[in-house]
Protein backbone atom coordinates (compact mmCIF):
# COMPACT_ATOMS: atom_id res chain seq x y z
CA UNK A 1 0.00 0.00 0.00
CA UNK A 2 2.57 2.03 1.04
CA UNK A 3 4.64 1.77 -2.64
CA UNK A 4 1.20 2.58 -4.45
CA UNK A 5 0.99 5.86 -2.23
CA UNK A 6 4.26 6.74 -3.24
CA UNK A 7 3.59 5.74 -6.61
CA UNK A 8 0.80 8.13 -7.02
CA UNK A 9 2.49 11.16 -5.30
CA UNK A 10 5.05 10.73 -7.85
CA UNK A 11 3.10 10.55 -10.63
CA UNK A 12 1.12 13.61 -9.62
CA UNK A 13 3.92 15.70 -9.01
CA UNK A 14 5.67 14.78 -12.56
CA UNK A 15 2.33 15.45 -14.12
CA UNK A 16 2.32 18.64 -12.30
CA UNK A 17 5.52 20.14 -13.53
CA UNK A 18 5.04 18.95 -16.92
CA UNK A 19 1.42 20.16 -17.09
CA UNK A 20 2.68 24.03 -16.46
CA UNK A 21 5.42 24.00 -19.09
CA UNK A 22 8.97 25.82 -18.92
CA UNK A 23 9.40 28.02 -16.63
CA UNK A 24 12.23 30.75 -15.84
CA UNK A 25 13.05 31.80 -12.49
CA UNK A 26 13.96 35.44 -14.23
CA UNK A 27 10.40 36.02 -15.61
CA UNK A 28 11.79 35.71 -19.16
CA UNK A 29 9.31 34.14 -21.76
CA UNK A 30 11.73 33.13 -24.45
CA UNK A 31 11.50 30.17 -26.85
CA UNK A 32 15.17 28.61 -26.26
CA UNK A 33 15.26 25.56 -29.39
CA UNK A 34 14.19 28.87 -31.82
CA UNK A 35 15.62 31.79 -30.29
CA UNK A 36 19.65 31.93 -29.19
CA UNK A 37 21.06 34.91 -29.75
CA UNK A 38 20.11 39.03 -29.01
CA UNK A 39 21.79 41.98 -29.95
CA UNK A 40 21.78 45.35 -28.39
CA UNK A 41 22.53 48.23 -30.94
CA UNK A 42 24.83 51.26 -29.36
CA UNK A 43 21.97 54.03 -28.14
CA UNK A 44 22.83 57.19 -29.33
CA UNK A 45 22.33 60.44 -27.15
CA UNK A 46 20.08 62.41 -28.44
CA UNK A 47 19.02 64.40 -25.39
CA UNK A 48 19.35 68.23 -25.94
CA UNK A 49 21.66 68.24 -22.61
CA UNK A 50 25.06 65.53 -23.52
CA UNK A 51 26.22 63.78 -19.98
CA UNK A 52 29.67 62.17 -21.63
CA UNK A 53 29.37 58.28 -21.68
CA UNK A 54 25.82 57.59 -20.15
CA UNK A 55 25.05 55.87 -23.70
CA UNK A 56 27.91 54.03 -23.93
CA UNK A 57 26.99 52.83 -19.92
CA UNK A 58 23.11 52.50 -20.78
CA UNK A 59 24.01 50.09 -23.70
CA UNK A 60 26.21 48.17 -21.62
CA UNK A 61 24.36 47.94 -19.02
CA UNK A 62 21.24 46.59 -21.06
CA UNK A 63 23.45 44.06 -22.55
CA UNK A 64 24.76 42.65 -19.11
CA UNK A 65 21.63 42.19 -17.94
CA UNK A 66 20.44 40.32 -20.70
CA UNK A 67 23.23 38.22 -20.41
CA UNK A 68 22.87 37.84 -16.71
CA UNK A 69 19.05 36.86 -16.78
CA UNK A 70 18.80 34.72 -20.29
CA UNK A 71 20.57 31.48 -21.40
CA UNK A 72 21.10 33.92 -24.62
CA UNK A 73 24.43 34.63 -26.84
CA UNK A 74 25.63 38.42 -27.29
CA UNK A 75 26.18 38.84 -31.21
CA UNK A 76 26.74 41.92 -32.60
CA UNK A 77 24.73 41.54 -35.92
CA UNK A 78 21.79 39.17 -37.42
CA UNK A 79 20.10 38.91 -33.91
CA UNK A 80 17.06 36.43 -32.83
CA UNK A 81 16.27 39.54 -30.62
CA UNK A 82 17.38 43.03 -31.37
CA UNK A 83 17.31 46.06 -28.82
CA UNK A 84 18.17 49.57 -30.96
CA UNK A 85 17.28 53.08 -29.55
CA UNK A 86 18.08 56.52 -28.00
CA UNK A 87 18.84 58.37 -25.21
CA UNK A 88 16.12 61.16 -25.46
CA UNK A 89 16.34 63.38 -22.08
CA UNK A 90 18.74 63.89 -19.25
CA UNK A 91 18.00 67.07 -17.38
CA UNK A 92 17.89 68.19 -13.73
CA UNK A 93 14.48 70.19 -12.77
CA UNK A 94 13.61 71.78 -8.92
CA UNK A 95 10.98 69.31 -7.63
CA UNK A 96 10.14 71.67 -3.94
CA UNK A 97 11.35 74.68 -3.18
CA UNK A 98 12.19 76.56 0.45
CA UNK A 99 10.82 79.43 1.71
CA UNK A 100 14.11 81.25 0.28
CA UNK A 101 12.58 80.40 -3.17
CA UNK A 102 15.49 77.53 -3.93
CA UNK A 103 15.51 74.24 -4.36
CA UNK A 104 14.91 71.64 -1.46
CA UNK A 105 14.51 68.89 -3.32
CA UNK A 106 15.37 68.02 -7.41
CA UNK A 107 15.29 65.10 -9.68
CA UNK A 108 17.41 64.01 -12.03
CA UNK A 109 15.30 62.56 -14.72
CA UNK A 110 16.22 60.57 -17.65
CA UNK A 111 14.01 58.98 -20.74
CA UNK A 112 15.04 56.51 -23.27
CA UNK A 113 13.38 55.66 -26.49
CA UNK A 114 13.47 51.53 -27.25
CA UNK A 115 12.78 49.59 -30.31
CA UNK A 116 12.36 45.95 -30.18
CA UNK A 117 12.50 43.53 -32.59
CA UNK A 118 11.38 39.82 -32.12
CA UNK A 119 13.01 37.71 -35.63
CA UNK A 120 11.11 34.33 -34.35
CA UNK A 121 7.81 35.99 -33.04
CA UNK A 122 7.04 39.61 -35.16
CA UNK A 123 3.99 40.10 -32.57
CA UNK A 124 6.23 41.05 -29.91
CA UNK A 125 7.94 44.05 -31.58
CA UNK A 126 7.44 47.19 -30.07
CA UNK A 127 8.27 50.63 -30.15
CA UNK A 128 8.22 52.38 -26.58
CA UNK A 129 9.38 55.46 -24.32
CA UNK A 130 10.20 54.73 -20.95
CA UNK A 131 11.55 56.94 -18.22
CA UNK A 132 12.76 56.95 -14.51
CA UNK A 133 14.41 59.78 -12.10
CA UNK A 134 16.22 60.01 -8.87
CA UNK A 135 15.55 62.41 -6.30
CA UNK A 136 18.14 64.24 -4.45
CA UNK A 137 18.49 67.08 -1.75
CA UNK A 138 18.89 70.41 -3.34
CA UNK A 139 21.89 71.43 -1.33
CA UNK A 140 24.09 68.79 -3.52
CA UNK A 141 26.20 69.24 -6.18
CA UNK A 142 25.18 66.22 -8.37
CA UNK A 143 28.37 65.44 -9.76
CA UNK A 144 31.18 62.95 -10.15
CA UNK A 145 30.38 59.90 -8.03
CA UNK A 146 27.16 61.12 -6.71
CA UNK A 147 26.16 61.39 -10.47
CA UNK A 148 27.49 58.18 -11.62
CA UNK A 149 25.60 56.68 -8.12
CA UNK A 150 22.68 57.99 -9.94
CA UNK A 151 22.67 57.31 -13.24
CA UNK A 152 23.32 53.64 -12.20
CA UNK A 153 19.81 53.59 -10.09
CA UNK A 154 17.95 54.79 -13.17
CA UNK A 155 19.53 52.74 -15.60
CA UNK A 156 18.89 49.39 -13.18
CA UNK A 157 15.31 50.87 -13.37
CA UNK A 158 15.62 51.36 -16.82
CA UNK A 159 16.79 47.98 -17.93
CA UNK A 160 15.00 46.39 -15.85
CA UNK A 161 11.47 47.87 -17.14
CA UNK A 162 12.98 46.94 -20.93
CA UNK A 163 13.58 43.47 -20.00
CA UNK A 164 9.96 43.07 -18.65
CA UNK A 165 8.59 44.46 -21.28
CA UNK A 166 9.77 42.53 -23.83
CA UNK A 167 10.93 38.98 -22.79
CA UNK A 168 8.73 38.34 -19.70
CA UNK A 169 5.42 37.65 -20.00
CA UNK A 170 3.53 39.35 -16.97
């Protein structure tokens, strides 16, 4: 009695895993025997105010974590999945003010344009804005490592909010 219990428990759980299909502990919905490799254009910086090297970092920084989260190959050309767009705004605006009429508070805010492009599935291209900020006292310079501290916030943001939008399925 006791093997036919055991029997069935196993049998359940089996049917069980293979009843809810492939699953990623990353979120990513990706088709592994079709699609293998992605490619992540350079993003220009279009923004009307130039921070040096935030697209160069942005870009890299979308490609590591593509890396990091997929079972995909970095190619530089012909990609399964291709990631292409721009740096549109970087700019610093007051967000409160004091009594003194300056600023107690402002946010750095900066937006990116992404195009996506899905060779194995066409119905998942997409063509998006997205946008995040950090909020700092008003009494700080942002500059040098305080910058680069937040730059690195929004672009984890950034990426992040790329990745979900077009490889998991939420």
């Amino acid at each position: 009695m006791k093997y036919i219990l055991n029997f069935f428990i196993a049998t359940t759980f089996v049917s069980l895993l293979q009843g809810c299909g492939p699953y990623s502990f990353t979120g990513a919905d990706i088709n592994y025997s079709t699609t293998k490799t992605v490619q992540v254009n350079y993003f220009q910086n279009n923004a009307p105010i130039v921070e040096p090297g935030i697209a160069r970092d942005f870009t890299q920084k979308l490609q590591d974590l593509l890396l990091n989260q997929t079972s995909l190959d970095l190619v530089n050309s012909s990609g399964d999945l291709v990631y292409e767009g721009e740096i549109t705004q970087f700019y610093i605006a007051p967000i409160t003010a004091t009594s003194n009429s300056t600023a107690a508070q402002n946010r750095l805010t900066i937006a990116i344009n992404v195009r996506f492009y899905n060779t194995k599935d066409p119905l998942k291209d997409f063509e998006q804005p997205f946008s995040f900020y950090y909020d700092y006292p008003g009494t700080t310079q942002l500059t040098g490592s305080k910058l680069d501290a937040a730059v690195d916030i929004i672009f984890e943001r950034l990426t992040q909010d790329v990745f979900n939008k077009s490889l998991a399925n939420w």
